[in-house]
Each structure stands twice: as C-alpha cells, then as structure tokens.
Protein backbone atom coordinates (compact mmCIF):
# COMPACT_ATOMS: atom_id res chain seq x y z
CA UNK A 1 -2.48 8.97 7.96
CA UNK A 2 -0.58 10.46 4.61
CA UNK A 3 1.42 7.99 2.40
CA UNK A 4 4.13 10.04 0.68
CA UNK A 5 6.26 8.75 -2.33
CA UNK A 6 9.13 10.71 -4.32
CA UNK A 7 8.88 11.07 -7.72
CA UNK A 8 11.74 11.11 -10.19
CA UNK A 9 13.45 13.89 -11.85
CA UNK A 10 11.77 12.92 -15.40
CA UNK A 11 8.85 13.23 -13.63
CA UNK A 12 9.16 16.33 -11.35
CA UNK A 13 8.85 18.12 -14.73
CA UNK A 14 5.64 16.71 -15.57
CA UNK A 15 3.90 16.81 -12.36
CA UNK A 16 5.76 19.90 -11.58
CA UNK A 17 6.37 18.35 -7.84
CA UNK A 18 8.54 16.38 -5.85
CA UNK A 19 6.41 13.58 -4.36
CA UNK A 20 2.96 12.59 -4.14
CA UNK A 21 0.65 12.85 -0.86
CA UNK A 22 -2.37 10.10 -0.96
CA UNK A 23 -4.51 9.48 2.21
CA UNK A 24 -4.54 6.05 3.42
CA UNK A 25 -6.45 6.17 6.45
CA UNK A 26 -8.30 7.54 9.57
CA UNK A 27 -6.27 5.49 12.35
CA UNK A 28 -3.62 3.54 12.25
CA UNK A 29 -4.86 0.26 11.52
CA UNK A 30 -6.93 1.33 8.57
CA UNK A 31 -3.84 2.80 6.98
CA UNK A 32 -1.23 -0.83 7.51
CA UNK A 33 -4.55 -2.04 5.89
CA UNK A 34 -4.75 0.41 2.91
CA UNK A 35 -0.57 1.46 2.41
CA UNK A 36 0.38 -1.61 -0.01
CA UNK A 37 -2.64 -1.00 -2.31
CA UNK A 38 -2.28 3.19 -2.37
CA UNK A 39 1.87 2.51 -2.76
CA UNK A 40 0.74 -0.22 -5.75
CA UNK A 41 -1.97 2.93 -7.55
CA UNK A 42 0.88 5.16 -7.22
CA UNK A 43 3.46 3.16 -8.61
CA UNK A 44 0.86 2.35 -11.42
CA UNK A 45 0.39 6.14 -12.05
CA UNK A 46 4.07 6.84 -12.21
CA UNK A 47 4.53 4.16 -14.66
CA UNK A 48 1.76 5.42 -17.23
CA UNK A 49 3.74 8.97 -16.81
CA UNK A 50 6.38 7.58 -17.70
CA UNK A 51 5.55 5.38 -20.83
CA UNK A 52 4.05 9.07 -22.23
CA UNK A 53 6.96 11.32 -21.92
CA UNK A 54 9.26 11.69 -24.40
CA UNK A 55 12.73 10.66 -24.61
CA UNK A 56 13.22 13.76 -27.09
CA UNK A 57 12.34 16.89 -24.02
C-alpha cells in the first residue's frame, strides 16, 4: 500500500514534484498500522523545506 500526500506550490519548486509517494505497507493491516506515523515523517519533512526556502525566490 502507497501513502500519497500533495505538496504545496512553494514547494513543487523545490522538490520539483507534485506529491510525495512513501510505502506504508505489505497488506492492509500493516499499512492502518504504519499511515499516521509515515503522514507525521512527511509532514515533518515538508516543514524543514519549508523553514529553508526563501521568502526572497
């Protein structure tokens, strides 16, 4: 199973893509288990983007 989250337009430029594709999973169960704590990383990583780009570009 694929956990997909959109990123924003600031950082579509950065990334240079749209969203984000993480694995969370083998079956079904395993990814309920694991899609709060991959959604939380992701969220994490978007924010540390964020704080680096520059309000200036």
């Amino acid at each position: 199973m694929v956990l997909r989250c959109f990123s924003s337009k600031s950082l579509r430029k950065k990334l240079g893509k749209n969203e984000v594709h993480k694995k969370v999973g083998n079956t079904h169960a395993e990814a309920r288990i694991n899609k709060s704590k991959m959604e939380a990383e992701i969220q994490r990583s978007f924010g540390v983007e964020l704080k680096s780009l520059s309000l200036v570009e």
